[in-house]
C-alpha atoms as a PDB file:
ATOM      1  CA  UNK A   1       0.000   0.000   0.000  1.00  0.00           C
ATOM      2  CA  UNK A   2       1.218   3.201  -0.973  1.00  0.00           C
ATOM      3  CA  UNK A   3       1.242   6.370   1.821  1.00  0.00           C
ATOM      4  CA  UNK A   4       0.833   9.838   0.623  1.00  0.00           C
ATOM      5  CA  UNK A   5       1.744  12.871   3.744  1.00  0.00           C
ATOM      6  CA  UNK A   6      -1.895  14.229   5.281  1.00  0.00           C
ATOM      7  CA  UNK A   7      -2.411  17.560   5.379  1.00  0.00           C
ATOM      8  CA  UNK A   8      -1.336  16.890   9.649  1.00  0.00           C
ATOM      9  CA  UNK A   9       1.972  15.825   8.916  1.00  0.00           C
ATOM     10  CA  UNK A  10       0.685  11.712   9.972  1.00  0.00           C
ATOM     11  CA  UNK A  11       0.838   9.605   7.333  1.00  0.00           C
ATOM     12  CA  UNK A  12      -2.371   8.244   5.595  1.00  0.00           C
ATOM     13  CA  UNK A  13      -2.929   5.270   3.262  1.00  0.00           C
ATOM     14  CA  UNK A  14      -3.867   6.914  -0.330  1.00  0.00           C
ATOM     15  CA  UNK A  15      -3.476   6.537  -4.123  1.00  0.00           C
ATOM     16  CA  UNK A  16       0.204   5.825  -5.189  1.00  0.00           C
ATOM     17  CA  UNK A  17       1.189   9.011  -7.428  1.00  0.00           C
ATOM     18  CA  UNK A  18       3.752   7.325  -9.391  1.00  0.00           C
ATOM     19  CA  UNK A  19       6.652   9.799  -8.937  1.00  0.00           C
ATOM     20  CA  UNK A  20       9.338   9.112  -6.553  1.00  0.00           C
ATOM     21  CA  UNK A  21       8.860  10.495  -2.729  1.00  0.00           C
ATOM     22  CA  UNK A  22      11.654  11.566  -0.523  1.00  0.00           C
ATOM     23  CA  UNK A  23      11.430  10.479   2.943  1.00  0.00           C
ATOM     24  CA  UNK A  24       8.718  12.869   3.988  1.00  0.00           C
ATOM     25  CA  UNK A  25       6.662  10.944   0.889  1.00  0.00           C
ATOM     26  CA  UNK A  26       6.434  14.661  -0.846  1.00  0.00           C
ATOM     27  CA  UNK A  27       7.720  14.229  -4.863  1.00  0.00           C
ATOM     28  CA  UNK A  28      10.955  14.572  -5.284  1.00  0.00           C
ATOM     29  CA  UNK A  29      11.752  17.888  -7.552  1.00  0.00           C
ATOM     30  CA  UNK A  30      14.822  17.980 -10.309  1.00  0.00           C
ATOM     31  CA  UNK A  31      14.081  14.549 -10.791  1.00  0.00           C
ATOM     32  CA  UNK A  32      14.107  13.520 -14.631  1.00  0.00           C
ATOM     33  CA  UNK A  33      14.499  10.921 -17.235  1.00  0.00           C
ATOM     34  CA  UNK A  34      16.815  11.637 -19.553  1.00  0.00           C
ATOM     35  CA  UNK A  35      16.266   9.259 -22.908  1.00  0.00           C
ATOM     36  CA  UNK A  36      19.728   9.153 -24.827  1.00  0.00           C
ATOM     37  CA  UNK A  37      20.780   7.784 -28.231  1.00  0.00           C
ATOM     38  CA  UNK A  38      23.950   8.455 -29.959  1.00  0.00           C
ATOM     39  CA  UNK A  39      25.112   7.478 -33.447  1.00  0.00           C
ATOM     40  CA  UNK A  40      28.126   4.876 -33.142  1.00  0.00           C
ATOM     41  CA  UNK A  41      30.466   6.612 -35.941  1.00  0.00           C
ATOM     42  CA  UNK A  42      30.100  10.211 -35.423  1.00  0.00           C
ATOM     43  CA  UNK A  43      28.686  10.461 -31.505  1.00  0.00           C
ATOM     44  CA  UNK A  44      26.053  12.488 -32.744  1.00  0.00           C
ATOM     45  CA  UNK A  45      23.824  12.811 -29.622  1.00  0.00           C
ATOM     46  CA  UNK A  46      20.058  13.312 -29.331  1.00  0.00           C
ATOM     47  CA  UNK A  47      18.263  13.223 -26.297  1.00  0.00           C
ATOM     48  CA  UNK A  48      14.660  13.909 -24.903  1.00  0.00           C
ATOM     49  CA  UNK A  49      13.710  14.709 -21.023  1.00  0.00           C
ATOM     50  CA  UNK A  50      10.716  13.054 -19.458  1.00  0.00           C
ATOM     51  CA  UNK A  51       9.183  12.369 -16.198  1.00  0.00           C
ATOM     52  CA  UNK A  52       9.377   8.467 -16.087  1.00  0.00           C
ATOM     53  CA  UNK A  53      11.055   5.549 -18.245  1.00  0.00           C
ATOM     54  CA  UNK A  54       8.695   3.512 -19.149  1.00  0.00           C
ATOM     55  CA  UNK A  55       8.600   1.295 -22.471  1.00  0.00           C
ATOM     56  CA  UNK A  56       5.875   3.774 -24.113  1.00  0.00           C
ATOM     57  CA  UNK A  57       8.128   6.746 -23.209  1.00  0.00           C
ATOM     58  CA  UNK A  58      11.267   4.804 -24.372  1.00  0.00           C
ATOM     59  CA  UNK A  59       9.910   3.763 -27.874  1.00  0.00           C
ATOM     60  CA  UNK A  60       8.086   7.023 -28.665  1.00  0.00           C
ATOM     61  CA  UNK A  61      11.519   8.265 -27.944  1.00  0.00           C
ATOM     62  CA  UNK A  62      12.916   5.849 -30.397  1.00  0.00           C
ATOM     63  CA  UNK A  63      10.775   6.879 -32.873  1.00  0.00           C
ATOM     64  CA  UNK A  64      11.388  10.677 -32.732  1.00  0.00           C
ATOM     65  CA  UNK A  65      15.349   9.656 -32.599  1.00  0.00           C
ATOM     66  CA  UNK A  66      15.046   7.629 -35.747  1.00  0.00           C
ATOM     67  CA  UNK A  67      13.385  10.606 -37.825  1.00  0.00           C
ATOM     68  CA  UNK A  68      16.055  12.968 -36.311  1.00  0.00           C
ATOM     69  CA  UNK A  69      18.726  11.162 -37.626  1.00  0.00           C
ATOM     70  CA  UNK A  70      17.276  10.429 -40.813  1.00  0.00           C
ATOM     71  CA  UNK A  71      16.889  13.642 -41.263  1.00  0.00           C
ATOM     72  CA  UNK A  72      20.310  14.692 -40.929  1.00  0.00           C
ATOM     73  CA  UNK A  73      21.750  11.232 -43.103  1.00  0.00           C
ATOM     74  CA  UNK A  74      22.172   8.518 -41.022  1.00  0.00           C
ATOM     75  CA  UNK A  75      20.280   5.043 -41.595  1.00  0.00           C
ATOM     76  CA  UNK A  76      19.643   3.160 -37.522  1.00  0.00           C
ATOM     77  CA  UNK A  77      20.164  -0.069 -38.290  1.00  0.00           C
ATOM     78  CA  UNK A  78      21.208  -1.029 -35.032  1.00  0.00           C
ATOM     79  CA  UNK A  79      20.081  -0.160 -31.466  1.00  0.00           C
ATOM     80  CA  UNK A  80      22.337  -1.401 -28.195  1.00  0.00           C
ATOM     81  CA  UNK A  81      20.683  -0.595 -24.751  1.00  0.00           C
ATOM     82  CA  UNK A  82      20.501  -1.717 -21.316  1.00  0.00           C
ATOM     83  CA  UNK A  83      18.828  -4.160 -19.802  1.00  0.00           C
ATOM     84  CA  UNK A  84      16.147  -1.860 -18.185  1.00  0.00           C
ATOM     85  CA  UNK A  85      12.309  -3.151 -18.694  1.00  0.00           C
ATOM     86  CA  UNK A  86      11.601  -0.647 -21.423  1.00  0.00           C
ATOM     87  CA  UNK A  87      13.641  -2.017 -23.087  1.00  0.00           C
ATOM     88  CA  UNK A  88      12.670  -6.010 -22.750  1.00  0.00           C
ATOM     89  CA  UNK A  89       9.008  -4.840 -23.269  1.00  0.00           C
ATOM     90  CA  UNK A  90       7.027  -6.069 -26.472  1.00  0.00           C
ATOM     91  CA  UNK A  91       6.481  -2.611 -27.346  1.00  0.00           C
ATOM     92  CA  UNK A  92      10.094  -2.248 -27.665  1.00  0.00           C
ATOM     93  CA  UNK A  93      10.545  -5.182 -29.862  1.00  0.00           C
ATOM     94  CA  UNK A  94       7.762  -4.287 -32.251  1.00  0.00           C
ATOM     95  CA  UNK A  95       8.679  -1.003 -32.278  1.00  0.00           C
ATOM     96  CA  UNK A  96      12.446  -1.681 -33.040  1.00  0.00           C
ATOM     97  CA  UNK A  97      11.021  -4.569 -35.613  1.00  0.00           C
ATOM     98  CA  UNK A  98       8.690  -1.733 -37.730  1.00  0.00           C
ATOM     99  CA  UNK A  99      11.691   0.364 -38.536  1.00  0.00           C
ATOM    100  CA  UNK A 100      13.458  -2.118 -39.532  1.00  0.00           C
ATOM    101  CA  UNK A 101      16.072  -2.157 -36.192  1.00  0.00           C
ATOM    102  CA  UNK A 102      17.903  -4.990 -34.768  1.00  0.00           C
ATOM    103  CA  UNK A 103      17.712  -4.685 -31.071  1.00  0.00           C
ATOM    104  CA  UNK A 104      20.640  -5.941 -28.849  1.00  0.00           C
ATOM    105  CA  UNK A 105      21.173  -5.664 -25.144  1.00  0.00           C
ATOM    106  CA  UNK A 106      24.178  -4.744 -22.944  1.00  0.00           C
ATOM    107  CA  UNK A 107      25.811  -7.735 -21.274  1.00  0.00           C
ATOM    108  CA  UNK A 108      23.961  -7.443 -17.417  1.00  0.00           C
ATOM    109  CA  UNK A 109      26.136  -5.805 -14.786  1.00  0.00           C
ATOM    110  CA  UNK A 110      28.749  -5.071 -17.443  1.00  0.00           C
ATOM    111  CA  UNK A 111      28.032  -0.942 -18.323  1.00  0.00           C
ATOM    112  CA  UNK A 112      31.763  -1.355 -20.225  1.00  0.00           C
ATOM    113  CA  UNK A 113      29.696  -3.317 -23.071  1.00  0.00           C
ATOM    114  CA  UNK A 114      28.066   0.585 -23.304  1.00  0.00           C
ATOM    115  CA  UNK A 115      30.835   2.506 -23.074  1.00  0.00           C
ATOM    116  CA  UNK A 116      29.791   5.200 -25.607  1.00  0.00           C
ATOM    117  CA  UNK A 117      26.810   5.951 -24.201  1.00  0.00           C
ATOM    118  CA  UNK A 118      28.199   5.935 -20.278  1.00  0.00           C
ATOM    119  CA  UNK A 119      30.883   8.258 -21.637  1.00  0.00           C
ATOM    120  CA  UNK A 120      27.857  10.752 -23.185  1.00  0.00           C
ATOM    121  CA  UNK A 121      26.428  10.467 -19.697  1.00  0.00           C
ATOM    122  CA  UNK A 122      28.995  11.814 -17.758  1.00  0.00           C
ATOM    123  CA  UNK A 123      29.656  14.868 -20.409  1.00  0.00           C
ATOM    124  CA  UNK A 124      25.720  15.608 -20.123  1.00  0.00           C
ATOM    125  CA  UNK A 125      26.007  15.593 -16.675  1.00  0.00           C
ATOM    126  CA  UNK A 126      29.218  17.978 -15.970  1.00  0.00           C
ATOM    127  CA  UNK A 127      28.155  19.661 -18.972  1.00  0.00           C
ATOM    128  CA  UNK A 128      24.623  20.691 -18.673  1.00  0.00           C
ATOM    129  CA  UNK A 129      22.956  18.530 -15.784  1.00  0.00           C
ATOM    130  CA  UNK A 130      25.006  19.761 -12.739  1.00  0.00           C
ATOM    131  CA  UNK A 131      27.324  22.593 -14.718  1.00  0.00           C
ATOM    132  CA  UNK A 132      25.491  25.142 -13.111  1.00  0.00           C
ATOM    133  CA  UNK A 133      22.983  26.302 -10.588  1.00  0.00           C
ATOM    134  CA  UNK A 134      19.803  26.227 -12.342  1.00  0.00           C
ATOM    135  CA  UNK A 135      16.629  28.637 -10.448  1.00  0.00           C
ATOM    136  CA  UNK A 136      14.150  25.383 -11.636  1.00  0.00           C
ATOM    137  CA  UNK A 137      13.565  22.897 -13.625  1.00  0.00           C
ATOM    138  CA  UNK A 138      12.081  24.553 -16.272  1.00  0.00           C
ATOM    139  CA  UNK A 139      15.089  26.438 -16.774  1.00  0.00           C
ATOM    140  CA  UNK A 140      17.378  23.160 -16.893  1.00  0.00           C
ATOM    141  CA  UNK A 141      14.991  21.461 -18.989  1.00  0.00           C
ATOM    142  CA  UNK A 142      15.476  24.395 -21.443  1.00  0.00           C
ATOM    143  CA  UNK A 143      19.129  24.463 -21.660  1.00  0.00           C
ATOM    144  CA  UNK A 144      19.287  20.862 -23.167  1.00  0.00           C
ATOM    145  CA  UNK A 145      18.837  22.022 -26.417  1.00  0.00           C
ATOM    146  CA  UNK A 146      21.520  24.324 -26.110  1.00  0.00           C
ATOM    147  CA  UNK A 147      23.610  22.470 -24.928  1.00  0.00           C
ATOM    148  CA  UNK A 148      22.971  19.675 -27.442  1.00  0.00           C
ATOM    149  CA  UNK A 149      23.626  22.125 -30.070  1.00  0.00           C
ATOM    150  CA  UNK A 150      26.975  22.857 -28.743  1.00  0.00           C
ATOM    151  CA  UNK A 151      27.741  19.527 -28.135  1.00  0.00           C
ATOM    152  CA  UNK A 152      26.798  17.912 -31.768  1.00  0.00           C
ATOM    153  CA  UNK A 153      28.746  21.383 -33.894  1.00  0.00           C
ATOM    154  CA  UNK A 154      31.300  23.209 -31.699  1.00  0.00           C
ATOM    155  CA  UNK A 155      32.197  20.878 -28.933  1.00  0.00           C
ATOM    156  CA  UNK A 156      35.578  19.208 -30.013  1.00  0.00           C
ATOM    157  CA  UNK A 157      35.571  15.560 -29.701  1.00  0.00           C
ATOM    158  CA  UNK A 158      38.934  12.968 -29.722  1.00  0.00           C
ATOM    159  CA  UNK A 159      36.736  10.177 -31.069  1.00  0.00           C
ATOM    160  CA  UNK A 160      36.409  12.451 -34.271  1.00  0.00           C
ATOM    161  CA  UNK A 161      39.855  14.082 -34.528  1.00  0.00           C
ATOM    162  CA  UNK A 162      39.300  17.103 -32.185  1.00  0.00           C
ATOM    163  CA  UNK A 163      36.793  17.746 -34.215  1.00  0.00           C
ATOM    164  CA  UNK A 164      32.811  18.233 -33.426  1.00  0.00           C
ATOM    165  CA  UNK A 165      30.550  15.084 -34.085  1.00  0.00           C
ATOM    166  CA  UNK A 166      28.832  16.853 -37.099  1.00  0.00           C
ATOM    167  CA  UNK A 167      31.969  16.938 -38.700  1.00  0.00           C
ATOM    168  CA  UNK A 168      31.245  12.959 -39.386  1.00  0.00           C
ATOM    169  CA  UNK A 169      28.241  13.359 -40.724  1.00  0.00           C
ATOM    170  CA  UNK A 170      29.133  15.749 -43.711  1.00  0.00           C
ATOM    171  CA  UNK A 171      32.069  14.446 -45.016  1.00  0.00           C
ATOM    172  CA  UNK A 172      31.889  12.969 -48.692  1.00  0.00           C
ATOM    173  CA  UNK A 173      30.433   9.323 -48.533  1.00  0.00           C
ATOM    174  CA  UNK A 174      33.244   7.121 -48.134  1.00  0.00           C
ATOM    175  CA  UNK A 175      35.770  10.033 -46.911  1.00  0.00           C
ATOM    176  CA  UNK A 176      35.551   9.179 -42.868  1.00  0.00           C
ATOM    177  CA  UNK A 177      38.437   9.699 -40.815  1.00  0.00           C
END
């Protein structure tokens, strides 16, 4: 049974509100879902921030991620993840099998096999998450866009040469460094 606070301070038995609680069961603010994908060659990064991670969430994500990159040149073929439940849900599969994507999962306990993506992590974090004092969430939740921006075209990466991740994605088919 879920408790929610009463309006006394006592706890009460009520409807769970599916967000997390702290340990005075009020919602916890700043917390976020932050859905990731990057583009194996290049790093190209695109992300989306939402309030839970569930498999709808996840694939709609998917989805959005696919046309983004499509738009911009790149076929997804192939899509590595966790082992997280969104991502072993039958809406995943389906999803990843009506685009045409072969789905394969991290080896459990082993966040090496995802090294790319770990690696993205920590850069999102120093670099936008926690890089700053934000007044809300609003105003961090804004600044991802930003940052992504500066990230993907001006940010130098050693992957690509000291050079942004963009700069994979124009060069002359065939031409990759």
């Amino acid at each position: 049974m879920a408790l929610r606070r009463a309006a006394t301070g006592r706890q009460e038995p009520g409807r769970y509100t599916h967000k997390p609680k702290n340990k005075h069961y009020d919602p916890l603010m700043g917390m976020a879902s932050v859905h990731t994908v990057i583009d194996d060659h290049s790093r190209v990064a695109y992300a989306e921030i939402h309030d839970d991670e569930t498999a709808r969430t996840a694939t709609a994500v998917l989805v959005r991620a696919v046309e983004w990159f499509n738009a911009r040149g790149v076929t997804v073929e192939r899509v590595l993840s966790d082992n997280g439940g969104a991502y072993r849900s039958h809406l995943w599969r389906d999803t990843c099998a009506e685009l045409g994507i072969r789905h394969k999962r991290t080896r459990p306990y082993r966040p090496q096999t995802n090294g790319k993506i770990e690696r993205f992590l920590r850069t999102l974090a120093d670099g936008w998450a926690y890089a700053r004092c934000y007044t809300s969430e609003a105003e961090r939740r804004g600044e991802l866009d930003d940052w992504l921006h500066y990230y993907n075209h001006h940010r130098p990466h050693t992957a690509c040469g000291n050079l942004p991740p963009f700069s994979r994605l124009i060069n002359v088919s065939g031409q990759y460094t």
